[in-house]
Protein backbone atom coordinates (compact mmCIF):
# COMPACT_ATOMS: atom_id res chain seq x y z
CA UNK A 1 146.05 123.67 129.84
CA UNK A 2 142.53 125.48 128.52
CA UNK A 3 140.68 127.51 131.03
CA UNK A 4 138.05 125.45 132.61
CA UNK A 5 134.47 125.76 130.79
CA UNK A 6 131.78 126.95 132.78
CA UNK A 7 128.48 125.15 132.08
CA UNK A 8 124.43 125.99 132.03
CA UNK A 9 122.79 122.86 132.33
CA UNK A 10 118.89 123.03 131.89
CA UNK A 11 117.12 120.00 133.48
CA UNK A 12 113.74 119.35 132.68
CA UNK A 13 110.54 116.91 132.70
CA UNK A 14 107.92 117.26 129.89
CA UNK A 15 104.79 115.21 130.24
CA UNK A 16 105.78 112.00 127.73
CA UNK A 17 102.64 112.93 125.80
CA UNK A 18 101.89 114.30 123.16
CA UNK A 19 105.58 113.60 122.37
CA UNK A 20 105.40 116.21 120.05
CA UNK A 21 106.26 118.38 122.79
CA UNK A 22 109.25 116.22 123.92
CA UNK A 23 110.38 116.78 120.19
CA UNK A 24 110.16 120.01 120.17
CA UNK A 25 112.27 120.67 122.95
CA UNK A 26 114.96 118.20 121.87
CA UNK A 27 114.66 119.92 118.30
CA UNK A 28 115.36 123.37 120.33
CA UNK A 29 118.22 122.22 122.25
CA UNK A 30 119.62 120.54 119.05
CA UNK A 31 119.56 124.09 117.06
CA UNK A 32 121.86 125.28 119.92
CA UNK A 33 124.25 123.16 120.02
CA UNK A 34 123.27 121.74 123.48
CA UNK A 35 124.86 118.35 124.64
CA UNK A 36 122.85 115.85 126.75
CA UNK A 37 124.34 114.94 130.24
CA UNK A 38 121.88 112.69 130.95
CA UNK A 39 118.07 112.25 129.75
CA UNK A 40 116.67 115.36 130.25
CA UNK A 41 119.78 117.47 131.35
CA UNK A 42 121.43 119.27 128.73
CA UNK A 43 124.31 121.58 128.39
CA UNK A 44 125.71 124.37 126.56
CA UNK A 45 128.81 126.45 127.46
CA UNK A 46 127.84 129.19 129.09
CA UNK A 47 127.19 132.78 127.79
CA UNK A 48 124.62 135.25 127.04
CA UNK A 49 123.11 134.23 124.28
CA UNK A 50 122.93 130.57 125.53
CA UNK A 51 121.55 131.86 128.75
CA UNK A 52 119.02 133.51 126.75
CA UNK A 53 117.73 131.02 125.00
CA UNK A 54 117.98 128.58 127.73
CA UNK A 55 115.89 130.94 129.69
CA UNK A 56 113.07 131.09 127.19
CA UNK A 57 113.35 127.26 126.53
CA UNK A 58 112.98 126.74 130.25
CA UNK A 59 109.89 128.98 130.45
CA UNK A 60 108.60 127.43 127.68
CA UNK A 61 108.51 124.17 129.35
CA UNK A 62 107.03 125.29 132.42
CA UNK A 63 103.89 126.58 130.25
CA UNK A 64 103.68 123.53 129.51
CA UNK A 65 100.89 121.26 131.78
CA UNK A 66 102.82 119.04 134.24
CA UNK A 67 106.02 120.61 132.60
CA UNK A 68 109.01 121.45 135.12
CA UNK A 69 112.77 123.23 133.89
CA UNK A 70 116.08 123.87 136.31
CA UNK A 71 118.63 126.23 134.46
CA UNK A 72 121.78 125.62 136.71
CA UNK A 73 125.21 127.36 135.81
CA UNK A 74 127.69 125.14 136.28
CA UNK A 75 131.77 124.34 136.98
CA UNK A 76 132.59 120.62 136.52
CA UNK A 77 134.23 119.80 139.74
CA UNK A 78 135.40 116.64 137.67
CA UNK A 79 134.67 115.60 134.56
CA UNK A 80 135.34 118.50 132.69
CA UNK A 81 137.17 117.21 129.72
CA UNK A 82 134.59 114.87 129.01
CA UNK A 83 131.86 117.36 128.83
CA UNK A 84 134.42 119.04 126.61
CA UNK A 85 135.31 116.55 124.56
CA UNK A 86 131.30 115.95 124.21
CA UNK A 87 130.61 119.23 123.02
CA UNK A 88 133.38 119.09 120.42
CA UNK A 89 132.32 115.55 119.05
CA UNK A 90 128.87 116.99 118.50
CA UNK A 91 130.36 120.06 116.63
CA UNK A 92 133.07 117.82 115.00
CA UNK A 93 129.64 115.33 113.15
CA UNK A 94 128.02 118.43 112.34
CA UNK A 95 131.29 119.53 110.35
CA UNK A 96 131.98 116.01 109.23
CA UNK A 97 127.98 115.94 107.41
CA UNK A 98 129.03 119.27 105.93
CA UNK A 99 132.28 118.22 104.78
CA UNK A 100 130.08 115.31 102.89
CA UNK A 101 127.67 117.54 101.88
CA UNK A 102 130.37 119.21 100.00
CA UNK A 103 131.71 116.24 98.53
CA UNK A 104 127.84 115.38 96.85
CA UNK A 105 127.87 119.11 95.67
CA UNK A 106 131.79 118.46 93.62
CA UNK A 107 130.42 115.38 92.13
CA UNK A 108 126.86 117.24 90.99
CA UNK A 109 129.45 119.91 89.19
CA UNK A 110 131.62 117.12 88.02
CA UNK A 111 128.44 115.81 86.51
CA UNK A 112 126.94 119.06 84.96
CA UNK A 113 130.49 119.29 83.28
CA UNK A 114 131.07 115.73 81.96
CA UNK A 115 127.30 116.38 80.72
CA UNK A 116 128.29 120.09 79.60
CA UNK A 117 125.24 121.04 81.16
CA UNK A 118 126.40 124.54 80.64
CA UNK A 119 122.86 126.75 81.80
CA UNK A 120 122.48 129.79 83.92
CA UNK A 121 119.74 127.27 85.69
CA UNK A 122 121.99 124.97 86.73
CA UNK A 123 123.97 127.60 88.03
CA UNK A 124 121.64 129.18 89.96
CA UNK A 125 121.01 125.65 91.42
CA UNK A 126 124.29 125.15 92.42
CA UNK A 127 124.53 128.49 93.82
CA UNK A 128 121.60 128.13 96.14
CA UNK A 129 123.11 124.64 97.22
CA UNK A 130 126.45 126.85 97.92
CA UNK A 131 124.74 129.11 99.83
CA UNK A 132 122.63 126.50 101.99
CA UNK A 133 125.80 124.74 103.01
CA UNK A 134 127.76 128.31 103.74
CA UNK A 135 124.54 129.50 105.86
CA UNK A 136 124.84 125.81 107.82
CA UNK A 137 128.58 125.68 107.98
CA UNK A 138 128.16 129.85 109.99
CA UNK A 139 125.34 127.97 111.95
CA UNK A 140 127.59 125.06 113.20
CA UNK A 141 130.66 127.86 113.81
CA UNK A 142 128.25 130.67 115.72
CA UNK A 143 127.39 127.07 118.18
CA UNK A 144 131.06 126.43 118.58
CA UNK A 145 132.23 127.82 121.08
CA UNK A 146 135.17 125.37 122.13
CA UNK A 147 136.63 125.40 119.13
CA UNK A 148 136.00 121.77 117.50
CA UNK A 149 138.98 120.40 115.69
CA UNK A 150 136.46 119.88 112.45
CA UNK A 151 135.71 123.11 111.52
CA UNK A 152 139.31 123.68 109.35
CA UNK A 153 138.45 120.92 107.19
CA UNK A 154 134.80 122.12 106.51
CA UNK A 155 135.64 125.48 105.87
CA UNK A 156 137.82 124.32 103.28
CA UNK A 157 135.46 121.95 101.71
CA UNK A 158 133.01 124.63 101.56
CA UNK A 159 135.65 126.83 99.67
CA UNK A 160 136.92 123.80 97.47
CA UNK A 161 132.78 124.23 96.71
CA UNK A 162 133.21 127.82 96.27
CA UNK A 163 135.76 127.27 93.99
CA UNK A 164 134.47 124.53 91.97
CA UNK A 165 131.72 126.88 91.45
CA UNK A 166 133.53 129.79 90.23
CA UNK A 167 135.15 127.17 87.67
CA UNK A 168 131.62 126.28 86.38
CA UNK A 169 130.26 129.68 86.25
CA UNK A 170 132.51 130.10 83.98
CA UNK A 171 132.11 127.47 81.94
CA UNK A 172 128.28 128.95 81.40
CA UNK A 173 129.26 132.44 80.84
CA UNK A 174 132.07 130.98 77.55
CA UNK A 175 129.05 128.76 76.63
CA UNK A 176 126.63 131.35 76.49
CA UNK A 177 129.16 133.82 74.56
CA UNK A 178 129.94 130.46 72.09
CA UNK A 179 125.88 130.34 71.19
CA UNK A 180 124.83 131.34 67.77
């Protein structure tokens, strides 16, 4: 059995308007990875960095007029796998979008080659799209701290991308030596 998970749970209240503030928080808690317990309590696995930015979050809030924050740290006395299993699931869609994401980038290669769409612009396209889905797939992993059963299969979509790319590259580098 796993060591048990301790938690920090930041409960809060945030006036309901403007709801661009209520946004904004959920928008924050999203980017870290947190999981919502309940409306308005959300939870991260507990460590510095997540303290840190649950800190600031929480101070945040209670700038804000008729805004109130709670950061708790936490040990499930029961319950534990769920929060758990939670966490993961959250990770595990995250890696599951990527791992389609990857599957619309194959088919735009597979189409630039049926085409033979052979330019150093397309490549560079492709290559930005490459990196954008690396530079999410390291944002998802740096949030995962339990260790969601997803990330194998995106990592290897993202190098079946990686790959895929290599293959077109050069396909534009034997085009461009082919040109009168």
């Amino acid at each position: 059995m796993s060591e048990p998970v301790t938690w920090l749970l930041l409960a809060y209240r945030i006036p309901s308007e403007p709801s661009r503030l209520r946004a904004g928080v959920w928008r924050r808690l999203k980017a870290l990875g947190a999981i919502y317990v309940q409306n308005a309590v959300a939870a991260l696995p507990a460590d510095p960095a997540a303290e840190r930015a649950l800190r600031s979050l929480r101070a945040e809030i209670i700038r804000m007029d008729g805004g109130s924050a709670q950061l708790l740290r936490a040990d499930a006395l029961a319950g534990g796998t769920d929060l758990v299993t939670a966490y993961n699931a959250a990770r595990d869609d995250e890696y599951a979008e990527i791992t389609d994401r990857c599957r619309d980038f194959l088919a735009e290669i597979e189409r630039e080659t049926a085409a033979s769409h052979f330019t150093y612009g397309e490549l560079e396209e492709n290559d930005e799209d490459l990196a954008k889905l690396r530079g999410w797939f390291d944002k998802v992993v740096a949030r995962d701290r339990l260790g969601a059963p997803g990330r194998d299969a995106a990592g290897k979509a993202i190098e079946g991308c990686a790959e895929a790319l290599d293959g077109f590259a050069a396909a534009v580098y034997a085009a461009d030596v082919d040109a009168p």
